[in-house]
Protein backbone atom coordinates (compact mmCIF):
# COMPACT_ATOMS: atom_id res chain seq x y z
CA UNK A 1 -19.14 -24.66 9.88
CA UNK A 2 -19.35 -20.65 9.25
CA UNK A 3 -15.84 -19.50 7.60
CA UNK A 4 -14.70 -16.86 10.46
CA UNK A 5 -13.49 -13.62 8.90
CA UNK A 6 -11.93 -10.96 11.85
CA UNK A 7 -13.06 -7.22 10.49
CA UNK A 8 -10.71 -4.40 11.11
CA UNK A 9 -12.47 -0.97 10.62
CA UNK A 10 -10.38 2.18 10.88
CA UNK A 11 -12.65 4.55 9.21
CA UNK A 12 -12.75 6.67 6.26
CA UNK A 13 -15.43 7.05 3.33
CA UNK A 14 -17.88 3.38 4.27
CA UNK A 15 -18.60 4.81 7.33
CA UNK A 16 -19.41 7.88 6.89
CA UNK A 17 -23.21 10.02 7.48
CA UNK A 18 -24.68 11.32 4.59
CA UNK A 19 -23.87 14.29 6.00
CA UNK A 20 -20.48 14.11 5.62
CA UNK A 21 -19.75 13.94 9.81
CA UNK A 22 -17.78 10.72 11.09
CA UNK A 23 -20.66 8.48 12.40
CA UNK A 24 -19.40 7.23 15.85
CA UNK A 25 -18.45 3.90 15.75
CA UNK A 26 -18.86 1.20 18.67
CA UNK A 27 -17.94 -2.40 17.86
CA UNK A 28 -20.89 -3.74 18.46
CA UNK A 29 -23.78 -1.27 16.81
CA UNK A 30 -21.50 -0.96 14.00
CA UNK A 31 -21.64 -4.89 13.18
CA UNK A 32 -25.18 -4.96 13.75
CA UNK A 33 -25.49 -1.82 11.63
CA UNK A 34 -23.58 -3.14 8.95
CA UNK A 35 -25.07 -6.82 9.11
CA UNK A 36 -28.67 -4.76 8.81
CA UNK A 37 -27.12 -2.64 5.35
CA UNK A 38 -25.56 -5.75 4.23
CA UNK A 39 -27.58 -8.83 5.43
CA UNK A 40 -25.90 -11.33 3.23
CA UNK A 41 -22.91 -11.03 5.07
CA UNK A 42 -24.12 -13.47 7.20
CA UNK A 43 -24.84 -15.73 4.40
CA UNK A 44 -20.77 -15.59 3.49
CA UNK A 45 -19.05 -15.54 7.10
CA UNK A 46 -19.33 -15.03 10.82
CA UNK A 47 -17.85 -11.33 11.50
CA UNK A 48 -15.86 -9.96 14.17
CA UNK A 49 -14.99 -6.83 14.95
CA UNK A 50 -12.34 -4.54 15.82
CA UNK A 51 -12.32 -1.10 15.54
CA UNK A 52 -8.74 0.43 15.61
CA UNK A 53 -9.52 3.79 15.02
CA UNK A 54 -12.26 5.67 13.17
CA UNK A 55 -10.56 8.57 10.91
CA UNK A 56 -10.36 9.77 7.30
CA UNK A 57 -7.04 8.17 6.03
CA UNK A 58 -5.50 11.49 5.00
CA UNK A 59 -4.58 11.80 8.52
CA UNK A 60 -3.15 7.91 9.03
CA UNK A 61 0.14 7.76 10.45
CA UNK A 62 2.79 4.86 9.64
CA UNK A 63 2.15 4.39 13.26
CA UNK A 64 -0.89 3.14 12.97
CA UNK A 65 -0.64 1.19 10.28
CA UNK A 66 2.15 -0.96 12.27
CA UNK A 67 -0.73 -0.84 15.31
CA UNK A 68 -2.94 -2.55 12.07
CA UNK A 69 0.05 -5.56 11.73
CA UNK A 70 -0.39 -6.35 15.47
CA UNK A 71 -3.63 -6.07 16.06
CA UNK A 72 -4.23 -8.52 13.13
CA UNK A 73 -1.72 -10.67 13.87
CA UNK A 74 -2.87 -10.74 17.54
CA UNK A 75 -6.55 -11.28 16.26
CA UNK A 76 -7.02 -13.63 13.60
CA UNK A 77 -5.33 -16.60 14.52
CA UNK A 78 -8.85 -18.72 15.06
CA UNK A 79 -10.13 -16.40 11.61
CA UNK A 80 -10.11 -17.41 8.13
CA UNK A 81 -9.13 -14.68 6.99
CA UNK A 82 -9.42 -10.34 7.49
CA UNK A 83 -11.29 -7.81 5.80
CA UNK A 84 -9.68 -3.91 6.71
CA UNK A 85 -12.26 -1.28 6.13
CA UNK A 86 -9.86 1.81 5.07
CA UNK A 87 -10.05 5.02 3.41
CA UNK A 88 -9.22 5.37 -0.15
CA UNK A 89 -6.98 8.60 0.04
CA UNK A 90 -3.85 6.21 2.06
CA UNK A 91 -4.75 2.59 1.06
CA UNK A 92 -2.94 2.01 -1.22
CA UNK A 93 0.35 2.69 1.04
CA UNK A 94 -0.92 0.90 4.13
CA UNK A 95 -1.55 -1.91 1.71
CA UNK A 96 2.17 -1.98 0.74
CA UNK A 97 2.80 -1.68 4.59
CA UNK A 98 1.06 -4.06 5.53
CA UNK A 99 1.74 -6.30 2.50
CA UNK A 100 5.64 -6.54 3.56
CA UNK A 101 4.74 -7.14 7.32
CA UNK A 102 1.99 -9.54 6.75
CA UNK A 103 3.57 -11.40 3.87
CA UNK A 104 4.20 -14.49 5.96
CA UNK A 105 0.45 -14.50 7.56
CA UNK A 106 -0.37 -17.46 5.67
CA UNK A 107 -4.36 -16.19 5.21
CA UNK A 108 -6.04 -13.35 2.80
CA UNK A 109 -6.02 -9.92 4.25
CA UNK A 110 -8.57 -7.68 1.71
CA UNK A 111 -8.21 -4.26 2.25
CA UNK A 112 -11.84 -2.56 1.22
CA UNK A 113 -13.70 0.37 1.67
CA UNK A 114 -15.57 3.18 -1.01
CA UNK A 115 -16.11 6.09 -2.57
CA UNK A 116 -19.29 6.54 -1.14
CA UNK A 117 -21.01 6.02 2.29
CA UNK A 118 -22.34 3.00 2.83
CA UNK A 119 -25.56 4.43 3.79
CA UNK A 120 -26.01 6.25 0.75
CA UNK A 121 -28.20 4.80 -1.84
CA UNK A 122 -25.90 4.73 -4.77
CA UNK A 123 -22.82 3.32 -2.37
CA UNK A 124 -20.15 1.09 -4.16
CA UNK A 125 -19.69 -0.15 -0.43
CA UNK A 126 -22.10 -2.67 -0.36
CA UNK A 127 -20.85 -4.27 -3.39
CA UNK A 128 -17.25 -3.65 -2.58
CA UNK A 129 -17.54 -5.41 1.31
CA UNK A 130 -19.34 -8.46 0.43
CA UNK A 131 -16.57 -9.37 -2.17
CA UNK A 132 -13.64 -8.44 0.61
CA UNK A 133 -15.30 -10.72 2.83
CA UNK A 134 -16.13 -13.45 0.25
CA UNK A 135 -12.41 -13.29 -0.66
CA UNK A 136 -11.35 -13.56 2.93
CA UNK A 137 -13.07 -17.04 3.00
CA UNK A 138 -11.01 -18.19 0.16
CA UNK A 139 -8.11 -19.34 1.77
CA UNK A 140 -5.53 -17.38 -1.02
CA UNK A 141 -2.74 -15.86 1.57
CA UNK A 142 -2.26 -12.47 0.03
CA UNK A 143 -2.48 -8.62 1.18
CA UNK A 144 -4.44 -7.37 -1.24
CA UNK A 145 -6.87 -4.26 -2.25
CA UNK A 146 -10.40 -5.12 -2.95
CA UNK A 147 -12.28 -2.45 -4.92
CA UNK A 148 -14.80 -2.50 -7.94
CA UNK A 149 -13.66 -5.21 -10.07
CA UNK A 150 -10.45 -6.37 -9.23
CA UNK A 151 -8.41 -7.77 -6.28
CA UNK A 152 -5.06 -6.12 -6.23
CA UNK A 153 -1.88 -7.15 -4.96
CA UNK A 154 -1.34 -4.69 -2.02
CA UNK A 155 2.74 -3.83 -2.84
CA UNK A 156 1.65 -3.37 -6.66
CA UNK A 157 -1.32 -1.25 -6.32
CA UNK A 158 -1.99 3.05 -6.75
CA UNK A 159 -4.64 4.99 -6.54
CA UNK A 160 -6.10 5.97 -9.54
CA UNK A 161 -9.38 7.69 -9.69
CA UNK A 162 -11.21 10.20 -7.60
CA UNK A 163 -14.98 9.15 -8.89
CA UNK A 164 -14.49 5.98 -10.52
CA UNK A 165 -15.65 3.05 -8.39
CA UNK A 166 -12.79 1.11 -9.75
CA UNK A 167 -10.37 3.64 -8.32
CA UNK A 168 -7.87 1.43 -8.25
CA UNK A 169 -4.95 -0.06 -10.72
CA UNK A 170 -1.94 -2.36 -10.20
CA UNK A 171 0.12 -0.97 -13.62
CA UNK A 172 2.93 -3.23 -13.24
CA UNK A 173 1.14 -6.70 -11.95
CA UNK A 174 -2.31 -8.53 -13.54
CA UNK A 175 -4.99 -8.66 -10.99
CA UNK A 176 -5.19 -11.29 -8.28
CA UNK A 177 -9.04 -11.76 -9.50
CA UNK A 178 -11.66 -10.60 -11.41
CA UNK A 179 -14.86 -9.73 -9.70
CA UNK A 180 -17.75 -10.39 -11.42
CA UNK A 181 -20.67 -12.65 -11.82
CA UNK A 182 -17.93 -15.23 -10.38
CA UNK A 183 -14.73 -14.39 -8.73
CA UNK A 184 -11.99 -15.66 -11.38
CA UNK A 185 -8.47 -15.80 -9.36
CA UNK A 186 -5.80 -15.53 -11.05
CA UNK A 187 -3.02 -18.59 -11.42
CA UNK A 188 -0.60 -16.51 -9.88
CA UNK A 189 -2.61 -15.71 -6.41
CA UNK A 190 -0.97 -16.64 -3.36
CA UNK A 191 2.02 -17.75 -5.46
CA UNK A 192 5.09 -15.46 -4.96
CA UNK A 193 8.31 -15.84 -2.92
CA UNK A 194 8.48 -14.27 0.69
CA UNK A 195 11.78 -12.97 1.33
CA UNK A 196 10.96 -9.85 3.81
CA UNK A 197 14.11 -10.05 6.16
CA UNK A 198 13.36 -10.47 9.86
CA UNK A 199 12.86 -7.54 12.10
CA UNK A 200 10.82 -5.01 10.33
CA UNK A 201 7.99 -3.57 11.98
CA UNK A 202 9.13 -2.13 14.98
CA UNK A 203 9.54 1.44 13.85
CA UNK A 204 9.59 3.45 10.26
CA UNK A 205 11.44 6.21 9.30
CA UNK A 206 9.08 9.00 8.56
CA UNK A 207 12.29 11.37 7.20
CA UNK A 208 11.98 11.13 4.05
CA UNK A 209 11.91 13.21 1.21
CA UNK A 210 10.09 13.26 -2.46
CA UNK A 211 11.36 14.79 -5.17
CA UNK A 212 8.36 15.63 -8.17
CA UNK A 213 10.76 17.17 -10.99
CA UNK A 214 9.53 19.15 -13.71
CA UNK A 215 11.79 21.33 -16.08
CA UNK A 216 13.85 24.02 -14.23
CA UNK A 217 12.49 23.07 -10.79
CA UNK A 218 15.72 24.11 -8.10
CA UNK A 219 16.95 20.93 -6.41
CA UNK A 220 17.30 22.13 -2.84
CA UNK A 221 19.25 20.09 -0.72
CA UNK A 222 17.40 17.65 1.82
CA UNK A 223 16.79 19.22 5.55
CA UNK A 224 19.39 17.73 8.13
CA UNK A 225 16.81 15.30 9.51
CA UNK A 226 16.17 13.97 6.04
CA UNK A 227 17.18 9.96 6.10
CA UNK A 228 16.05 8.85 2.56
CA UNK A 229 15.15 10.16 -0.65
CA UNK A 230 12.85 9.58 -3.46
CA UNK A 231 13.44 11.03 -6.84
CA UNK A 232 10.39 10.34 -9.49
CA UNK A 233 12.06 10.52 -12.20
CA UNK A 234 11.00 11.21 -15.51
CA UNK A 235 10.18 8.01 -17.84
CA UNK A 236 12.66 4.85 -16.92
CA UNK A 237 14.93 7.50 -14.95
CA UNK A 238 16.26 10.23 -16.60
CA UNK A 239 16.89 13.40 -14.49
CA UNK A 240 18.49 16.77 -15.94
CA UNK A 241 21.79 15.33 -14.48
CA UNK A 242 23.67 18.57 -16.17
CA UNK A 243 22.44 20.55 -13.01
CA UNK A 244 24.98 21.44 -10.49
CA UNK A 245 22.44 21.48 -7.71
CA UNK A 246 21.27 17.92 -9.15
CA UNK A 247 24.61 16.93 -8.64
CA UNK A 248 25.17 18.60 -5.49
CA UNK A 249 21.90 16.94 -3.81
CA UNK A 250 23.32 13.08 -4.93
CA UNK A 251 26.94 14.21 -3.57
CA UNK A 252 25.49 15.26 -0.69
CA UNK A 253 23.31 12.09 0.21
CA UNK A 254 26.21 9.93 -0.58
CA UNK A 255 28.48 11.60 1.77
CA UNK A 256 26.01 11.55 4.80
CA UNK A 257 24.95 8.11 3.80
CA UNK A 258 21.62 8.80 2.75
CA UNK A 259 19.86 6.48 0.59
CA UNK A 260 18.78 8.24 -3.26
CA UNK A 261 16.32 6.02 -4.86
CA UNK A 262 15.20 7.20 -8.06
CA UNK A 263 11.32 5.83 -8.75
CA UNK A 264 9.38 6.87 -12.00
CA UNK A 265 6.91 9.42 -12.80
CA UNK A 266 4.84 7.02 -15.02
CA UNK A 267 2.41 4.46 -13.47
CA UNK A 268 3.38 1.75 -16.55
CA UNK A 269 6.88 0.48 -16.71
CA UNK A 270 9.53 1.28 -14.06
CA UNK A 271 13.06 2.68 -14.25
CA UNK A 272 16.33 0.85 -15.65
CA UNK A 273 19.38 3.70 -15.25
CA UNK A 274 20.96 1.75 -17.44
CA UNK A 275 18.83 3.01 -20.39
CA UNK A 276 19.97 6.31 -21.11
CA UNK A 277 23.03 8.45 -20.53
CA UNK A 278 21.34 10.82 -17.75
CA UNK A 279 20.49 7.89 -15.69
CA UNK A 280 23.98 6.14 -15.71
CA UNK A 281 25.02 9.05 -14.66
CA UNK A 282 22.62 9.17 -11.80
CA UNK A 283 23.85 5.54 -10.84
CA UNK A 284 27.22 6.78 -11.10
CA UNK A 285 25.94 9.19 -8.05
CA UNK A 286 25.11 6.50 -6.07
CA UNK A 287 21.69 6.41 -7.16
CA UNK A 288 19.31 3.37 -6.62
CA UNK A 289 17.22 2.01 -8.99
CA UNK A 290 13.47 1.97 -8.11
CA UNK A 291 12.69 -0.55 -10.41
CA UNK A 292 8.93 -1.18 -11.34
CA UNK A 293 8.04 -0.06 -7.26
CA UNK A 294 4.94 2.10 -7.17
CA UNK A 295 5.39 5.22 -4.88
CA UNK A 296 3.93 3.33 -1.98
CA UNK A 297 5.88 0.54 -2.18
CA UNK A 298 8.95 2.64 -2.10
CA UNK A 299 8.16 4.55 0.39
CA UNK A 300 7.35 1.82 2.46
CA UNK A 301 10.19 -0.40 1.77
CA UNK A 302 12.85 2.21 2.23
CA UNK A 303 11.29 3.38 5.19
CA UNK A 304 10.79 -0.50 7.05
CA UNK A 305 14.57 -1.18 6.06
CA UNK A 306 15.94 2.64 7.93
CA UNK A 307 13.15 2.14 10.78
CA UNK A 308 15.13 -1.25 11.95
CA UNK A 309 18.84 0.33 11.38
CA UNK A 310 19.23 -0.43 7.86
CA UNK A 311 22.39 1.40 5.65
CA UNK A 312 22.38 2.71 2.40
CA UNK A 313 23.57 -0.80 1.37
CA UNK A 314 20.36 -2.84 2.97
CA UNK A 315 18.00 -0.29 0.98
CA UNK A 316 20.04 -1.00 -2.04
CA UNK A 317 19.86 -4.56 -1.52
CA UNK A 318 16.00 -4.17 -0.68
CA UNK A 319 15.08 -2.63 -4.26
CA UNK A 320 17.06 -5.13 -6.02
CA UNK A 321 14.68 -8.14 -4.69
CA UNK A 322 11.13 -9.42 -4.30
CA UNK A 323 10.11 -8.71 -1.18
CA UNK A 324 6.41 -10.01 -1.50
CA UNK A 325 5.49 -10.42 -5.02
CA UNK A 326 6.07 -6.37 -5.77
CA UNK A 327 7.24 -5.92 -9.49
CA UNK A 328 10.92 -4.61 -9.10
């Protein structure tokens, strides 16, 4: 019997005209369109499609991505496992999304898509969608980004390259498989502890602010709607912590309650504030230590935990765990 794999497209790059306008996308022209570029497809599953929405990722919203969680939950319970066709520019945070929510799915979810059309000649999207679906049949229950040569862990994974076709990197965590003449998975696939708490998903908090320093830069205090902050930091966390208005942005998020989580500027590594002087004195601040999260994952987690009614304290609590296999 035919391994069922459910296919979520939401647009971005694969589907795109040579021209460079959308192509508009109905479910069922677009399968037989894609089963006519791709005709061995049907040699590796039998597809389904949705179509959730048809955009460039640049202009996702986390709204949609939690519309993603549902409609996949909702969808693939007789499926094998799900392919989502997404845009480069935002995968890698929907995959950390959608890695937390989907951590307990129990099936593979292979996020795919390209940095060219798929109806271009020299298109990394053919290539690229017949390994997301061949991993979907596999049975490995991760949330994971499938591009070039390498399966990624979703919560571990950045973007990394504009032109390369393997555009993407998880610097902290090995690859869940190498792609190649075979598909090698790696022992520790499908292997991590799920400990997401219960209730996430219903909302995120958007209100968040990033912090980018570079020597000299004025830290201006958060606007009144800010909820969380992210300070990438430079190396394993130091900031110029000499700097009244430093000092007077962390004393200000600690009085209104405002989560401070302070992330790295380098992909490699992650941040211990225990290190150096500067960042002891950040923790001393009430600063959180990012630990080895990418941006995305940060971002993601912080703003899960304060879209169900988390506190400063459930944030702090959420960096200092394993979610779903992230490096912390």
């Amino acid at each position: 019997m035919a391994k069922r794999v459910l296919l979520v497209h939401t647009g971005g790059t694969f589907g795109m005209a040579p021209s460079g306008t959308p192509v508009t996308l109905a479910p069922g022209p677009l399968v037989a369109r894609i089963l006519e570029e791709v005709p061995e497809l049907a040699e590796v599953a039998e597809l389904r499609l949705t179509v959730a929405f048809n955009r460039d990722s640049a202009s996702v919203e986390p709204g949609d991505i939690l519309d993603l969680a549902r409609i996949i939950r909702q969808q693939s319970g007789d499926c094998d496992g799900v392919v989502l066709i997404h845009g480069t520019d935002t995968m890698a945070y929907t995959a950390s999304v959608l890695g937390f929510l989907l951590a307990d799915l129990g099936k593979p979810v292979v996020l795919t898509g390209s940095q060219r059309p798929l109806a271009y000649v020299r298109s990394d999207a053919r290539g690229n969608l017949v390994d997301a679906v061949t991993l979907a049949t596999r049975g490995v229950p991760e949330v994971g980004v499938c591009f070039g040569e390498h399966w990624l862990r979703g919560v571990a994974t950045e973007k990394r390259s504009v032109h390369r076709y393997q555009a993407f990197e998880s610097p902290n965590l090995p690859p869940l498989a190498e792609l190649g003449l075979h598909i090698q998975m790696h022992p520790h696939a499908g292997r991590f502890e799920r400990q997401v708490p219960a209730g996430l998903g219903q909302a995120m908090e958007c209100a968040l602010a990033v912090y980018a320093p570079f020597p000299g830069m004025p830290w201006v205090l958060p606007h009144e709607s800010i909820r969380g902050v992210l300070i990438e930091a430079y190396g394993t966390g130091n900031l110029p912590m000499q700097r009244p208005d430093l000092q007077a942005l962390m004393d200000h998020c600690r009085r209104r309650d405002i989560p401070l989580v302070v992330g790295s500027l380098c992909p490699s590594g992650g941040v211990d504030l225990k290190t150096y002087e500067l960042g002891r004195m950040a923790a001393e601040r009430g600063a959180i230590s990012g630990g080895m999260h990418t941006r995305w994952a940060a971002l993601a987690k912080m703003g899960l935990v304060l879209g169900a009614g988390g506190t400063p304290g459930d944030v702090r609590d959420a960096f200092g765990k394993s979610w779903a296999g992230e490096p912390v």
